[in-house]
Protein backbone atom coordinates (compact mmCIF):
# COMPACT_ATOMS: atom_id res chain seq x y z
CA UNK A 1 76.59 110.10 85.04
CA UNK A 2 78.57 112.30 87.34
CA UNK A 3 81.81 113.68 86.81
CA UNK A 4 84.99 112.77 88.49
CA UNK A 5 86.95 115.21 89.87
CA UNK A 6 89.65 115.14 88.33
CA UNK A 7 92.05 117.98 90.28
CA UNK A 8 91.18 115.54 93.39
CA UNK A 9 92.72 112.43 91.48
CA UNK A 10 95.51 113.94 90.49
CA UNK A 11 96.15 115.62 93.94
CA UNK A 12 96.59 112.17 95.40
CA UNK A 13 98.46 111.09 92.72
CA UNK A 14 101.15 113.37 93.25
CA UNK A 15 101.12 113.28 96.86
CA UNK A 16 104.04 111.59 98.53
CA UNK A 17 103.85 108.15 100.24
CA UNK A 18 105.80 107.71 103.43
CA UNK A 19 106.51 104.72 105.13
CA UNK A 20 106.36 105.27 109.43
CA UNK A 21 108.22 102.58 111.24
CA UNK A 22 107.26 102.07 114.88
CA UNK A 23 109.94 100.88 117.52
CA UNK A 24 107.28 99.63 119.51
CA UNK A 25 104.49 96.52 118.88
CA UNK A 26 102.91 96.95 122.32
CA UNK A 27 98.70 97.37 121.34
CA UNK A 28 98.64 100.56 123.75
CA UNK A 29 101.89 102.28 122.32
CA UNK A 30 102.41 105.66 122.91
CA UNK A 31 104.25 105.89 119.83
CA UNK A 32 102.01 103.78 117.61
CA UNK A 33 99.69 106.36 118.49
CA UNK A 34 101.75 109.25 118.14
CA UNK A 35 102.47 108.05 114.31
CA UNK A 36 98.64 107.88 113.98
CA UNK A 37 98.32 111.81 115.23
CA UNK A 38 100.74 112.43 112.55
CA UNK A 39 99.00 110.50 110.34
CA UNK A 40 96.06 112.84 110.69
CA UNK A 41 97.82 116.15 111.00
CA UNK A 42 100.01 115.44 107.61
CA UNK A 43 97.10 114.09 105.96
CA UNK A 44 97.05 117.28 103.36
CA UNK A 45 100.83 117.02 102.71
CA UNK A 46 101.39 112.99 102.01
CA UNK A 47 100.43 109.68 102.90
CA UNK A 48 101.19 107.73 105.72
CA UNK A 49 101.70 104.06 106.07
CA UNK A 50 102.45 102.50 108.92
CA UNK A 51 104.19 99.78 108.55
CA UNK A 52 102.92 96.91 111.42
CA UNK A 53 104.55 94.14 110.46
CA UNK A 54 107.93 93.89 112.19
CA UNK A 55 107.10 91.12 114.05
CA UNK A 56 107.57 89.11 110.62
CA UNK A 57 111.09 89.70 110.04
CA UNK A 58 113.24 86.91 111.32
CA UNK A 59 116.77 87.58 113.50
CA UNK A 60 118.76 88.85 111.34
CA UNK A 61 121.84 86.91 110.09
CA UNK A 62 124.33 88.32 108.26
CA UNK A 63 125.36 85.39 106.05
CA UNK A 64 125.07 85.93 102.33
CA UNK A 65 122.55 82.93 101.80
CA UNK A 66 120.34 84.56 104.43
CA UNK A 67 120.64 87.66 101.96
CA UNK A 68 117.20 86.95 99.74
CA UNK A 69 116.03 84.03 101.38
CA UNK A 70 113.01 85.41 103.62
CA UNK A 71 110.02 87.01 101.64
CA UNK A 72 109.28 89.68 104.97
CA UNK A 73 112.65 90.65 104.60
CA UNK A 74 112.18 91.54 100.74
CA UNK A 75 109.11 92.83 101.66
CA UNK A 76 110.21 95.32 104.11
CA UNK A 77 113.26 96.27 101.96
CA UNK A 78 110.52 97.63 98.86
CA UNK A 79 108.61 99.37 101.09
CA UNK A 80 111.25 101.44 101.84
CA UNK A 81 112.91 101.97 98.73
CA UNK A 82 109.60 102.69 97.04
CA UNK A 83 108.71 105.14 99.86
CA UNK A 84 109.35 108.86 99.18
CA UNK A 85 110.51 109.09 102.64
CA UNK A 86 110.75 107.43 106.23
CA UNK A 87 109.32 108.12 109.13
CA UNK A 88 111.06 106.23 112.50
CA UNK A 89 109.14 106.55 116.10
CA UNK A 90 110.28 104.69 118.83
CA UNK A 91 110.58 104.56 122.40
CA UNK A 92 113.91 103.68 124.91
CA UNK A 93 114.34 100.29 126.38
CA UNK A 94 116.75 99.82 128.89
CA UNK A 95 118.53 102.99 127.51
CA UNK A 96 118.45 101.80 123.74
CA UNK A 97 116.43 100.88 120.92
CA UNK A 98 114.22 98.31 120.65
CA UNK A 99 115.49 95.29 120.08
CA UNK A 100 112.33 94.88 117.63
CA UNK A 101 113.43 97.81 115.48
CA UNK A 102 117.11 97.20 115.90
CA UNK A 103 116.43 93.77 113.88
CA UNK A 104 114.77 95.55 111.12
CA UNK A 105 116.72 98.40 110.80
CA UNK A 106 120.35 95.88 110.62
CA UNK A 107 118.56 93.63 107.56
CA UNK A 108 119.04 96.53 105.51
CA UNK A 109 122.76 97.21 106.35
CA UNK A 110 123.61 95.41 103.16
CA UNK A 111 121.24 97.28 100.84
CA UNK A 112 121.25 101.07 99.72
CA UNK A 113 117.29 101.37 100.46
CA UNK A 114 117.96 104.21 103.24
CA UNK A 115 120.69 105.87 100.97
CA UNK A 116 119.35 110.01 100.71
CA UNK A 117 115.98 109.06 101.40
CA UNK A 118 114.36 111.36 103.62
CA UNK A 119 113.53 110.52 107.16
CA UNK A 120 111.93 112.11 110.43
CA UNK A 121 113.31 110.66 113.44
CA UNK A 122 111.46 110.55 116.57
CA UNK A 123 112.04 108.81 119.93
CA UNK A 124 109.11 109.17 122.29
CA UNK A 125 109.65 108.01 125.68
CA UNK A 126 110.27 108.55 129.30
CA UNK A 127 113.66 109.82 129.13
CA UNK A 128 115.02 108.22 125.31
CA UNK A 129 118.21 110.72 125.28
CA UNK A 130 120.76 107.28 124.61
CA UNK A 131 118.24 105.75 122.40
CA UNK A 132 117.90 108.88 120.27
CA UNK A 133 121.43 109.48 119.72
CA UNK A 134 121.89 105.55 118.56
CA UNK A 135 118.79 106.49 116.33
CA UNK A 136 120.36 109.27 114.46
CA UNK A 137 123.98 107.52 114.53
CA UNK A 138 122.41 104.37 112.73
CA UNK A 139 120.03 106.56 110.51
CA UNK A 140 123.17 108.92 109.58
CA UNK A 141 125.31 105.80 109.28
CA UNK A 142 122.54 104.11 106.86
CA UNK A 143 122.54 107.53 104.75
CA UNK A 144 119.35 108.84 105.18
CA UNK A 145 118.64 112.24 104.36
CA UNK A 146 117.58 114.06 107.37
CA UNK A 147 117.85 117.65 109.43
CA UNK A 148 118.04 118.71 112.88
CA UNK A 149 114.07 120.13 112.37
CA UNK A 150 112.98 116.46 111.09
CA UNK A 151 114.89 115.12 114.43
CA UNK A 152 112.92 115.18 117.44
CA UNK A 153 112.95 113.50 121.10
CA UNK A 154 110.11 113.88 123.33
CA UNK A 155 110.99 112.39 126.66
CA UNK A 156 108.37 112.20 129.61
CA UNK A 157 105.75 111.22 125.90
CA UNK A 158 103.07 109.81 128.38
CA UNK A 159 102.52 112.99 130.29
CA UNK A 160 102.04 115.18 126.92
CA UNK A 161 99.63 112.72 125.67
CA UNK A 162 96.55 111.42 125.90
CA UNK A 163 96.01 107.39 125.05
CA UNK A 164 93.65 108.33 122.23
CA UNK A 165 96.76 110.38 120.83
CA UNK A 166 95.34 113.81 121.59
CA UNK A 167 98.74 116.20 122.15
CA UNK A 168 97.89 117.92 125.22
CA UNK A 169 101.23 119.73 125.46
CA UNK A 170 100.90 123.20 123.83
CA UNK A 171 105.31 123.13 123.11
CA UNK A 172 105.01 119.36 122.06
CA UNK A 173 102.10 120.06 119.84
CA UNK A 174 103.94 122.85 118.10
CA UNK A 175 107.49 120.64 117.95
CA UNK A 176 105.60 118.09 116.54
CA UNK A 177 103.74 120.08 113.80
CA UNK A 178 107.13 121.78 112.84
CA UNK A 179 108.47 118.67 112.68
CA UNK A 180 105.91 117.55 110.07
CA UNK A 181 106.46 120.90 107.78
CA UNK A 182 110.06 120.11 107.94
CA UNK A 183 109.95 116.94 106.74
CA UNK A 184 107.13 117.98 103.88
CA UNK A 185 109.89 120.19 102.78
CA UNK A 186 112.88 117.71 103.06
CA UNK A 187 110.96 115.73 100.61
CA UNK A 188 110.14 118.00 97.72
């Protein structure tokens, strides 16, 4: 009978599980594919879920009978607060967030899930500068615990990237990467 390996087990055992939120649910995303390129590169540091079910969550409505009452809502709350840490990539629309993400991000207002939990925050898009800044200022304002290395904006995303997620920007690479090492650190 062969041995386990039992320094392997406990490796992923300890390793941290993050939870990556995309601001996007279009199939092609660039973003949805830049969170799977970070998938890969962090793979020996923690593990990354993406979370693809946004779509579930109903409008949000802030009346306190609304609080508990929708199972993808409850869902989506644990996943967070069980997560070691958050990962957020998004793109602009229309010079803001997603509407999509907005939603999600608001049925937590009422909870302390984001509260010093640490996050990377990354918009991806064609320009993204006003979506960014509302990113941080609703991260910062939901207490997450974050730095300006696990902040990052990446404008003109589709031109530094390929569509099977291969970074072919030398400076994006390496922001991206640094971004990773920052976060690995923010969390231990």
């Amino acid at each position: 009978m062969p041995r386990r390996n039992s320094g392997h087990f406990l490796v992923l055992l300890l390793m941290k599980k993050v939870l990556a939120i995309c601001g996007s649910i279009k199939n092609t995303s660039a973003n949805y594919t830049l969170l799977k390129t970070i998938q890969t590169l962090a793979n020996d540091m923690f593990e990354l879920e993406i979370y693809d079910e946004l779509t579930t969550l109903p409008y949000f409505n802030p009346n306190p009978e609304n609080e508990n009452s929708h199972a993808s809502v409850v869902a989506f709350r644990n996943k967070i607060a069980t997560a070691d840490g958050i990962f957020i990539c998004t793109p602009e629309y229309v010079f803001s967030l997603p509407g999509i993400l907005k939603n999600a991000l608001e049925w937590t207002v009422s909870t302390t899930v984001f509260t010093d939990k640490p996050a990377a925050l990354i918009t991806a898009s064609s320009s993204g500068k006003v979506a960014h800044e509302s990113l941080l200022l609703i991260m910062k304002t939901l207490g997450v615990k974050t730095s300006d290395e696990c902040c990052l904006l990446i404008q003109s995303i589709k031109s530094k990237m390929t569509a099977d997620g291969n970074i072919i920007d030398s400076a994006t690479k390496e922001q991206v990467i640094q971004l990773i090492e920052a976060f690995d650190t923010l969390m231990n």
